[in-house]
Protein backbone atom coordinates (compact mmCIF):
# COMPACT_ATOMS: atom_id res chain seq x y z
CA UNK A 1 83.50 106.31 105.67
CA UNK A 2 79.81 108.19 104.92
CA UNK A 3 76.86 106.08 106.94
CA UNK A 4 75.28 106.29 103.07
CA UNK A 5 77.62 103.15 102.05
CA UNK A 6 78.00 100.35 103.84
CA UNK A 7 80.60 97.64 103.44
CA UNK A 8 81.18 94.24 104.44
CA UNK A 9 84.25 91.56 103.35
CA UNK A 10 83.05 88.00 103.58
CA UNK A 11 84.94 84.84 102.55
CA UNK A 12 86.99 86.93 99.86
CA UNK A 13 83.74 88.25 98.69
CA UNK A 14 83.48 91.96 99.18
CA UNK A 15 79.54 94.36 99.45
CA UNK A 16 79.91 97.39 99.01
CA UNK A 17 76.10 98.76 99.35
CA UNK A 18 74.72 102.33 98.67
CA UNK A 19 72.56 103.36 101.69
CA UNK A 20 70.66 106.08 100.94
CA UNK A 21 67.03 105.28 100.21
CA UNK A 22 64.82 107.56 101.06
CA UNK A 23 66.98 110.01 98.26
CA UNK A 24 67.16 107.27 95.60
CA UNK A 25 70.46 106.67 96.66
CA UNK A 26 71.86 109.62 95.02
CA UNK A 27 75.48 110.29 95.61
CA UNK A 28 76.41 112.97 97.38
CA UNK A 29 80.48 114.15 97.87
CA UNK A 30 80.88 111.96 100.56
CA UNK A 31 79.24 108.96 99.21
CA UNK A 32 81.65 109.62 96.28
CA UNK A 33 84.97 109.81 98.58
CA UNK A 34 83.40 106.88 99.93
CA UNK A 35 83.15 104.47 97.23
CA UNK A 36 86.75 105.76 96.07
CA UNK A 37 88.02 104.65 99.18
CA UNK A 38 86.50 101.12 99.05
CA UNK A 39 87.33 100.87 95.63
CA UNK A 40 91.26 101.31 96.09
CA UNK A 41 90.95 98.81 99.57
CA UNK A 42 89.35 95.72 97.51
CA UNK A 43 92.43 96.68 95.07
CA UNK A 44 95.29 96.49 97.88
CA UNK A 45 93.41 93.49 99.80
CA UNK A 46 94.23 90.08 99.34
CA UNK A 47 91.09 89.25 101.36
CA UNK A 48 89.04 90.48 98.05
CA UNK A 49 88.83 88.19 95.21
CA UNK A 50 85.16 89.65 94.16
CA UNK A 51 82.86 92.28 94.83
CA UNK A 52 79.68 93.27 94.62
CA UNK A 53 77.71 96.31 94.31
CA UNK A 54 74.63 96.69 95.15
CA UNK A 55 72.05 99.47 96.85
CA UNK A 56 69.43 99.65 99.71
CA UNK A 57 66.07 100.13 98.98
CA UNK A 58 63.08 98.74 96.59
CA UNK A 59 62.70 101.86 94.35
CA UNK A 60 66.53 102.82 93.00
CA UNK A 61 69.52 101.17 92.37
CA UNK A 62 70.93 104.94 92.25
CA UNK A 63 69.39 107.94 90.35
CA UNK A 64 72.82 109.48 89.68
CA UNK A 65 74.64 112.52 91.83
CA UNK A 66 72.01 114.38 93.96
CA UNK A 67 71.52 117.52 92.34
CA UNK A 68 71.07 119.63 95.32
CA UNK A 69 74.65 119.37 95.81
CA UNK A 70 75.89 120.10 92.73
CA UNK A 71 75.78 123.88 93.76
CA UNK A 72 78.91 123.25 96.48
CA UNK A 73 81.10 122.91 93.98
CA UNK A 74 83.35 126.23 94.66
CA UNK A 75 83.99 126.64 91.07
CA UNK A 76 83.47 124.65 87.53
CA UNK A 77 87.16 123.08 87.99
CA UNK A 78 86.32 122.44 91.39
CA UNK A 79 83.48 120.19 90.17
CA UNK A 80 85.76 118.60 86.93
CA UNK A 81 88.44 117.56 89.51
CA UNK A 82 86.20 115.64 91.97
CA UNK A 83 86.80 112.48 93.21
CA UNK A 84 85.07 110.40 90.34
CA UNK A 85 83.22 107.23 91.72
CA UNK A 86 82.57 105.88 88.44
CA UNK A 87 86.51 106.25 87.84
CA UNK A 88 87.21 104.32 90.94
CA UNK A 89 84.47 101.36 90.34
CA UNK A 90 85.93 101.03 86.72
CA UNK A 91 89.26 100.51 88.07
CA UNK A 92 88.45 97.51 90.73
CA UNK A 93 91.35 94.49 89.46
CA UNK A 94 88.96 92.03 91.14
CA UNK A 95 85.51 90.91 89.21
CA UNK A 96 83.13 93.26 89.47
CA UNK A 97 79.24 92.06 90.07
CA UNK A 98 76.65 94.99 89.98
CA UNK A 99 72.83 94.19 91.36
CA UNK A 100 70.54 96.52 90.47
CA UNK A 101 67.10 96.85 91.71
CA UNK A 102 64.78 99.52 90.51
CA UNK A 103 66.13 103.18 88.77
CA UNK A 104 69.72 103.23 87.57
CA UNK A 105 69.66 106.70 86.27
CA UNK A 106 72.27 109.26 84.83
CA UNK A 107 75.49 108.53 86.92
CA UNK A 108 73.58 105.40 88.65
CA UNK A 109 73.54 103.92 85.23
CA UNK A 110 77.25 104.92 84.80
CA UNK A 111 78.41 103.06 87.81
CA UNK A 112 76.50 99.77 86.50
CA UNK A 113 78.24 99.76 83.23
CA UNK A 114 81.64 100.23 85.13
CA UNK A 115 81.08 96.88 86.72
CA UNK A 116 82.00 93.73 84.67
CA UNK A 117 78.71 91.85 85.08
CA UNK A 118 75.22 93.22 85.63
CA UNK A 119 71.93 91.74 87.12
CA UNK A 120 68.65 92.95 87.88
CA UNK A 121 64.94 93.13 88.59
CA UNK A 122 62.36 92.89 86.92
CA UNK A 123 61.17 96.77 87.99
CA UNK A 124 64.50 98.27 86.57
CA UNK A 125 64.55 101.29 84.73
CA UNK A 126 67.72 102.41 82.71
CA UNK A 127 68.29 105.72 81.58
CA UNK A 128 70.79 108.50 80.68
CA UNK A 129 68.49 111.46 81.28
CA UNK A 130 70.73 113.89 81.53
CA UNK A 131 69.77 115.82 78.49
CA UNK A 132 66.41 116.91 80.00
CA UNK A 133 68.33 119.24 81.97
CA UNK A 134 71.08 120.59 79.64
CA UNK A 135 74.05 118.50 80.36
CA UNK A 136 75.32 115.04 79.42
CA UNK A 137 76.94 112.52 81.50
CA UNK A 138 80.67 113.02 82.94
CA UNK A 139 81.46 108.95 84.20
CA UNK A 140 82.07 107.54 81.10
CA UNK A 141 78.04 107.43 80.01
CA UNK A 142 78.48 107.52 76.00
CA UNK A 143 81.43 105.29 75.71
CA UNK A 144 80.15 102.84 78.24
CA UNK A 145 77.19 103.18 76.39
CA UNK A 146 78.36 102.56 72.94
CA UNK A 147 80.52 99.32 74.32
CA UNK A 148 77.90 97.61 75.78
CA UNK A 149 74.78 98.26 73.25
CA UNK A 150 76.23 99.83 70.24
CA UNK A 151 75.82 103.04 68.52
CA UNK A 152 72.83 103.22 67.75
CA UNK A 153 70.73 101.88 70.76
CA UNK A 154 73.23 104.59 72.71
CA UNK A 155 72.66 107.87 70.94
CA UNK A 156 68.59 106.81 70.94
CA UNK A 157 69.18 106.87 74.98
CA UNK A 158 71.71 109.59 75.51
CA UNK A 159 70.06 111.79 72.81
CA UNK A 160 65.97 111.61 74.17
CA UNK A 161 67.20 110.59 78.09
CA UNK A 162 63.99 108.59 77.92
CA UNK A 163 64.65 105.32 80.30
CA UNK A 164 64.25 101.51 78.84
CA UNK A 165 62.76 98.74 80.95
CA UNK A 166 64.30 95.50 82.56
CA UNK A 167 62.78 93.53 79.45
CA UNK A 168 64.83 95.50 76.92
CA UNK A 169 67.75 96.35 79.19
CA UNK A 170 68.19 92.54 78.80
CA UNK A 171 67.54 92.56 75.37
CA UNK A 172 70.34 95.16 74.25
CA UNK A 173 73.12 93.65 77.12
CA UNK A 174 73.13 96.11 79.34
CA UNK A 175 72.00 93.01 82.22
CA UNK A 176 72.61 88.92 81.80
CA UNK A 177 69.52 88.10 84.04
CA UNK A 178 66.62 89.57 85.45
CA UNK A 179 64.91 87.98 88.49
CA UNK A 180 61.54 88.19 89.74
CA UNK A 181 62.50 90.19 93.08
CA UNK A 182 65.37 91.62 95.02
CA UNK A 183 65.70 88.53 97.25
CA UNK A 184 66.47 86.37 94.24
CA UNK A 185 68.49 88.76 92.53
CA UNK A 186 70.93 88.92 95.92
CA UNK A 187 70.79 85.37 96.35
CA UNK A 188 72.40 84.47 92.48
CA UNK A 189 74.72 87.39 92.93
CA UNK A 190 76.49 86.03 95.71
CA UNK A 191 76.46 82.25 94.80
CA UNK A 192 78.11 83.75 91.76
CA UNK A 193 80.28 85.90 93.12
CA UNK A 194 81.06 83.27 95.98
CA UNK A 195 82.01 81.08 92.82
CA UNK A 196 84.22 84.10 91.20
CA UNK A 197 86.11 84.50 94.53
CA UNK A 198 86.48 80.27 94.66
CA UNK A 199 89.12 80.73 91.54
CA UNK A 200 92.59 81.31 91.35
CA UNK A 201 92.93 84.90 92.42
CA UNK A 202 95.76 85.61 89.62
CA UNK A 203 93.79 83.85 87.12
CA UNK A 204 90.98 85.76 87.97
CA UNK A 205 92.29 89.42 87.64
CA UNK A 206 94.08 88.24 84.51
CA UNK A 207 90.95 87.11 83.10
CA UNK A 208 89.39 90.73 83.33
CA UNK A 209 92.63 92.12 82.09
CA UNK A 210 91.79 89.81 79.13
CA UNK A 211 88.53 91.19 78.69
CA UNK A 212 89.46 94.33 78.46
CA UNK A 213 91.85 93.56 76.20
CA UNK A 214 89.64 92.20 74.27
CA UNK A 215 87.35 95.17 74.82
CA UNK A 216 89.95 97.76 74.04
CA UNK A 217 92.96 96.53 71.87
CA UNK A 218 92.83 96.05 68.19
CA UNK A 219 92.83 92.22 67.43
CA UNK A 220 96.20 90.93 66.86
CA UNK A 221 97.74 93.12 69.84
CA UNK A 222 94.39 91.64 72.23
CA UNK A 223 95.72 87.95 70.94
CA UNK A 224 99.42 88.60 71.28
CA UNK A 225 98.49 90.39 75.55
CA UNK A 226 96.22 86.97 75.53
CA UNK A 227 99.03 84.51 75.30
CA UNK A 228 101.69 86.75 77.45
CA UNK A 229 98.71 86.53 80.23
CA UNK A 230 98.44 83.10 80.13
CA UNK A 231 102.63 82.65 80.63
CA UNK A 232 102.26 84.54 83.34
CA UNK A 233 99.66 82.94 84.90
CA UNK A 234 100.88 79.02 83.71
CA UNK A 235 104.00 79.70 86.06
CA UNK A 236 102.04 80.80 89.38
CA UNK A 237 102.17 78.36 92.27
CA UNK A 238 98.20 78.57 91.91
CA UNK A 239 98.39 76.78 88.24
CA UNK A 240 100.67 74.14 89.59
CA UNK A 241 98.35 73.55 92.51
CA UNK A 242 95.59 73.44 90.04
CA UNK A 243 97.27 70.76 88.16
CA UNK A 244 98.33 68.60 90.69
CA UNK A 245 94.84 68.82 92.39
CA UNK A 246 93.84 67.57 88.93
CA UNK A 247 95.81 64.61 88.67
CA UNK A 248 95.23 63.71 92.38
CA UNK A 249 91.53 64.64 92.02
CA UNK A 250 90.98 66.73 94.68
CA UNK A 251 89.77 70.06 95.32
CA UNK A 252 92.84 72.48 94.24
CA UNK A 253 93.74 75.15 97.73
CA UNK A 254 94.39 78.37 95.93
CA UNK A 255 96.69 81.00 97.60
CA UNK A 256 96.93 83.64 95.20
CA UNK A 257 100.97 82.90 94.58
């Protein structure tokens, strides 16, 4: 693992932190491999039933790669074949629970909108500002984008790269809250993501499967995966416990079975 993220796994609820401050928390290679890494763990783990990601630091949340290293890319396939962060976050099975305090810029911004639900300060700036220096974004920016604000509100950002504040961020969807500092901010995120992890583990991956379903899938094939999710699901030894803790009324033990 790269010293510039830092992980920790506690009570099913996984951190995984970009530590790299004093640069904005750009990624660098590394960083990237990194993340990848974690990514695929909190996948394979049983011990993960949320995670959160979050960044050191009061300015950025992350600015995006760090240019500077763009240039040790041996060649422009090189660079198209990387190990794609963004990718990696997108593909967490687990709920995903993004805090973002200050900049989320470029590919910073891209690794917010992988995660399903996003938080912030009030000092956040969001932006796609890749334009301003002759490229666009390669980790899903536009579609991402167009999902989570529409059209419109999309191409006005990717097409100027001019940054919107916490205010309107919150206004257009791209965060649910905004809190008053960093300290808050952390504090909701994991009483919420302690609450995510406190579900059925099953029910809880099939419920983002559902969303993206939902997200993805015209509307009678969305309904149709809706109802063979929740047969699944129904006959897991977590949905009996459920109901039997319900008829006992008692707190339900979930395994993930």
């Amino acid at each position: 693992m790269d010293d510039n993220v830092q992980f920790s796994l506690d009570n099913y609820v996984a951190t995984i932190t970009l530590n790299r401050p004093e640069k904005l928390n750009a990624v660098t290679p590394a960083m990237s491999v990194s993340i990848t890494r974690l990514a695929a763990f909190c996948n394979e783990s049983a011990d993960v039933r949320a995670v959160i990601l979050t960044a050191n630091g009061p300015k950025a949340f992350c600015c995006g790669s760090d240019i500077k290293e763009l240039d040790s890319y041996q060649s422009p396939w090189a660079h198209r074949m990387k190990h794609d962060h963004c990718d990696a976050i997108a593909e967490i099975n687990k709920p995903t629970v993004c805090a973002i305090n200050g900049y989320a810029l470029g590919g910073g911004l891209e690794l917010a909108l992988c995660c399903d639900i996003r938080v912030s300060t009030a000092n956040a700036l969001f932006g796609a500002p890749e334009i301003k220096l002759g490229w666009v974004g390669g980790g899903g920016m536009a579609v991402y984008l167009n999902k989570t604000i529409g059209a419109s509100r999309a191409s006005r950002m990717l097409y100027t790269g001019d940054p919107i504040d916490a205010a309107k961020g919150l206004e257009w969807g791209i965060v649910d809250e905004v809190f008053d500092s960093a300290d808050m901010m952390l504090t909701s995120v994991k009483e919420l993501a302690a609450t995510i992890a406190s579900r059925p583990p099953i029910a809880a991956q099939t419920a983002k499967l559902n969303m993206r379903a939902a997200v993805n899938m015209p509307l009678d094939q969305a309904v149709r995966y809706e109802r063979d999710l929740r047969t699944i699901c129904f006959y897991t030894d977590d949905a009996r416990e459920g109901k039997a803790a319900f008829k006992e009324k008692r707190s339900p033990h979930f395994r993930g079975e």
